[in-house]
C-alpha atoms as a PDB file:
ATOM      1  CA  UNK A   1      38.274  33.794  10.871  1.00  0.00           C
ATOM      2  CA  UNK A   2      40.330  31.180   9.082  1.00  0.00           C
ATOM      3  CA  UNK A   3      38.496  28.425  10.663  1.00  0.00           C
ATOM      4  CA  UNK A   4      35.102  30.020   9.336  1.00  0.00           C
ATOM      5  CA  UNK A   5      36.119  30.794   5.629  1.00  0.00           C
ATOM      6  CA  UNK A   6      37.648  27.138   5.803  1.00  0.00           C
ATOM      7  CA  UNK A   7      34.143  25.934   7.064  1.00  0.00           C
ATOM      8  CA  UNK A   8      32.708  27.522   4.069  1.00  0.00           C
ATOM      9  CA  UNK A   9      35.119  26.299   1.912  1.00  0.00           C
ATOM     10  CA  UNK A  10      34.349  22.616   2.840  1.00  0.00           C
ATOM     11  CA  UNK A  11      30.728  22.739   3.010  1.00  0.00           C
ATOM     12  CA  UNK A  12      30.844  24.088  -0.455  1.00  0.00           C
ATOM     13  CA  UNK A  13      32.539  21.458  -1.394  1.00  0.00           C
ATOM     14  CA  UNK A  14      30.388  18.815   0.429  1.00  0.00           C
ATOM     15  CA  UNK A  15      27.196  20.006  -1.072  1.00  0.00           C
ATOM     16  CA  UNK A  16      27.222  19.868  -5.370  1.00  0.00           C
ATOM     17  CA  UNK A  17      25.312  22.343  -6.369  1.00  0.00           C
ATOM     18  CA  UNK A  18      21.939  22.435  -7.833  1.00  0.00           C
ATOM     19  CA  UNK A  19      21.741  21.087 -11.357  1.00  0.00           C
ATOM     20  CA  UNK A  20      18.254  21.870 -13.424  1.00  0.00           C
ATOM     21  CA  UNK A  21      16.216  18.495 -14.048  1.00  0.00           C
ATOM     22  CA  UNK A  22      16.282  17.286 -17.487  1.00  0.00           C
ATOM     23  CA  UNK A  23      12.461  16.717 -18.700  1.00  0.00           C
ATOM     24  CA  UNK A  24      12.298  13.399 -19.802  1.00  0.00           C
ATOM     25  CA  UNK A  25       9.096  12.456 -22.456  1.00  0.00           C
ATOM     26  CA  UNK A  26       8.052   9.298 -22.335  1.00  0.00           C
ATOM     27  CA  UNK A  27       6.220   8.612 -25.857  1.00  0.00           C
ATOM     28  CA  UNK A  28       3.057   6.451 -25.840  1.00  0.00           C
ATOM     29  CA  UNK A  29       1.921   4.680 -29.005  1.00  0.00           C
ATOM     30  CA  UNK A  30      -1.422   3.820 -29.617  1.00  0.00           C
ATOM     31  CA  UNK A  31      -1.622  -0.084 -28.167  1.00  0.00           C
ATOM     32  CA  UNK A  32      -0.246   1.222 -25.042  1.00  0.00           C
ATOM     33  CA  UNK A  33      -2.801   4.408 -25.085  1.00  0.00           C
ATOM     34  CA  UNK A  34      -5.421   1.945 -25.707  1.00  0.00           C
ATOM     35  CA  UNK A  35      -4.538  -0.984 -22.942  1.00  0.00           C
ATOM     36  CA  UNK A  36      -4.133   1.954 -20.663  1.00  0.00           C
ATOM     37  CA  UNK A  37      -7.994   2.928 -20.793  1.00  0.00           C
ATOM     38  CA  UNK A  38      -8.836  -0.685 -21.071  1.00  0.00           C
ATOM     39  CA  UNK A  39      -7.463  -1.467 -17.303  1.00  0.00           C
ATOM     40  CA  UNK A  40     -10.025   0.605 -15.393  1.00  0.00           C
ATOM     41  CA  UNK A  41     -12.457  -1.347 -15.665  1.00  0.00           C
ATOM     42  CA  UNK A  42     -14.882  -3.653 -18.351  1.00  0.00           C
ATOM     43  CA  UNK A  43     -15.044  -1.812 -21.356  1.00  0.00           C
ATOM     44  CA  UNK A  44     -14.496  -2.796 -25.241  1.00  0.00           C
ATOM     45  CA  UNK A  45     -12.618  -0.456 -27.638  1.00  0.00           C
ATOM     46  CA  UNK A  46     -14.620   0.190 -30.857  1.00  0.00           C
ATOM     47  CA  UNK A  47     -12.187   2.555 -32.428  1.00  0.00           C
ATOM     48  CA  UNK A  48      -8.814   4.395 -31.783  1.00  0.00           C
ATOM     49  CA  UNK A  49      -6.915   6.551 -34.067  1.00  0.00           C
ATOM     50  CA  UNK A  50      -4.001   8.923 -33.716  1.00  0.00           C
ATOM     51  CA  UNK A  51      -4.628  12.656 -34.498  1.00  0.00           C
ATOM     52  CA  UNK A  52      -2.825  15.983 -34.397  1.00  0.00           C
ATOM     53  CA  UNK A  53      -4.223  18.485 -32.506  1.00  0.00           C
ATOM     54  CA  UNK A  54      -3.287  21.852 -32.232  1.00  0.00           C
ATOM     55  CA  UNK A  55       0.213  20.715 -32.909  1.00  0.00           C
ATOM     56  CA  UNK A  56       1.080  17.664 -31.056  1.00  0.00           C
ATOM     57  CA  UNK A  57      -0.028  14.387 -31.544  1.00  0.00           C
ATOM     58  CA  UNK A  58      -3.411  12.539 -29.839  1.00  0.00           C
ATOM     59  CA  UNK A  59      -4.504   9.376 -29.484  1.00  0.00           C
ATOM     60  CA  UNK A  60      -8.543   9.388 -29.790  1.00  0.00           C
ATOM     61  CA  UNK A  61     -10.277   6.215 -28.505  1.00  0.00           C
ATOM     62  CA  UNK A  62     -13.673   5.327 -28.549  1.00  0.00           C
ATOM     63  CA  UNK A  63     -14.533   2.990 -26.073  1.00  0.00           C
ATOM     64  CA  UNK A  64     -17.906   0.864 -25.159  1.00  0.00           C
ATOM     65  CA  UNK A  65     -19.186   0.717 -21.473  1.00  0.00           C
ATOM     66  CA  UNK A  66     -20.478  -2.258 -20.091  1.00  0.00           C
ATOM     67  CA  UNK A  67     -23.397  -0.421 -19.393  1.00  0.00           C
ATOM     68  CA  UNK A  68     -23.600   0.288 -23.098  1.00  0.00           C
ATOM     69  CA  UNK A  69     -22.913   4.040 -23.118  1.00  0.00           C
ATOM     70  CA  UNK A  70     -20.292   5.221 -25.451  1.00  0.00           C
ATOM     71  CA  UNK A  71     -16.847   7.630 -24.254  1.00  0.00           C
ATOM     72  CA  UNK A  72     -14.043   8.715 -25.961  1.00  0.00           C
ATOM     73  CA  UNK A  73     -10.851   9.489 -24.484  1.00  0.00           C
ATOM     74  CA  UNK A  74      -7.762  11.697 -25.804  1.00  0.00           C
ATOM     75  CA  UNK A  75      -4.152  10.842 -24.510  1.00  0.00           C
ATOM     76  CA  UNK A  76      -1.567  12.814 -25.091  1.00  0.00           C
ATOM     77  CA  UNK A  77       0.719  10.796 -26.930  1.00  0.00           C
ATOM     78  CA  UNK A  78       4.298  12.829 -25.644  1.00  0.00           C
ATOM     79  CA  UNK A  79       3.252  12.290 -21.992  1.00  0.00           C
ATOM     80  CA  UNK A  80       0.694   9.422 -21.911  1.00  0.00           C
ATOM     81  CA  UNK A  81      -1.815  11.654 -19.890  1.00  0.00           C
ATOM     82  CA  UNK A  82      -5.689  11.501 -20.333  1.00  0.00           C
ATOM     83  CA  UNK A  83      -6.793  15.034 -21.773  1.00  0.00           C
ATOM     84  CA  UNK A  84     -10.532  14.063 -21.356  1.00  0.00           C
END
């Protein structure tokens, strides 16, 4: 029975226990939001702005197709993710 609780003891000790991940946020600024949409493919920026929206901050960029259609994009500016 020693042996066991001993056992337990040291595998305990082998294995730190679980620690909760710290969310890191990894702020985007505007140039970055904007060469970010840029790299998928040919397309010309013909406006981008920074916005709050519903609280947190957006990065709104209006972008020219090279088939001449016009799309705008919204990043998150906390995360650096496309909203739409």
């Amino acid at each position: 029975m020693k042996n066991l609780a001993l056992l337990l003891l040291l595998m305990g000790l082998s294995n730190p226990p679980l620690v909760e991940a710290e969310l890191i946020l990894v702020r985007i600024n505007l140039d970055e939001a904007t060469r970010l949409i840029l790299k998928e493919g040919n397309k010309r920026v013909l406006a981008a702005t920074t916005e709050t929206i519903d609280g947190r901050e957006v990065h709104i960029i209006k972008i020219l197709t090279s088939d001449g259609h016009i799309q705008h994009y919204k990043i998150d500016a906390e995360t650096g993710k496309i909203i739409s």
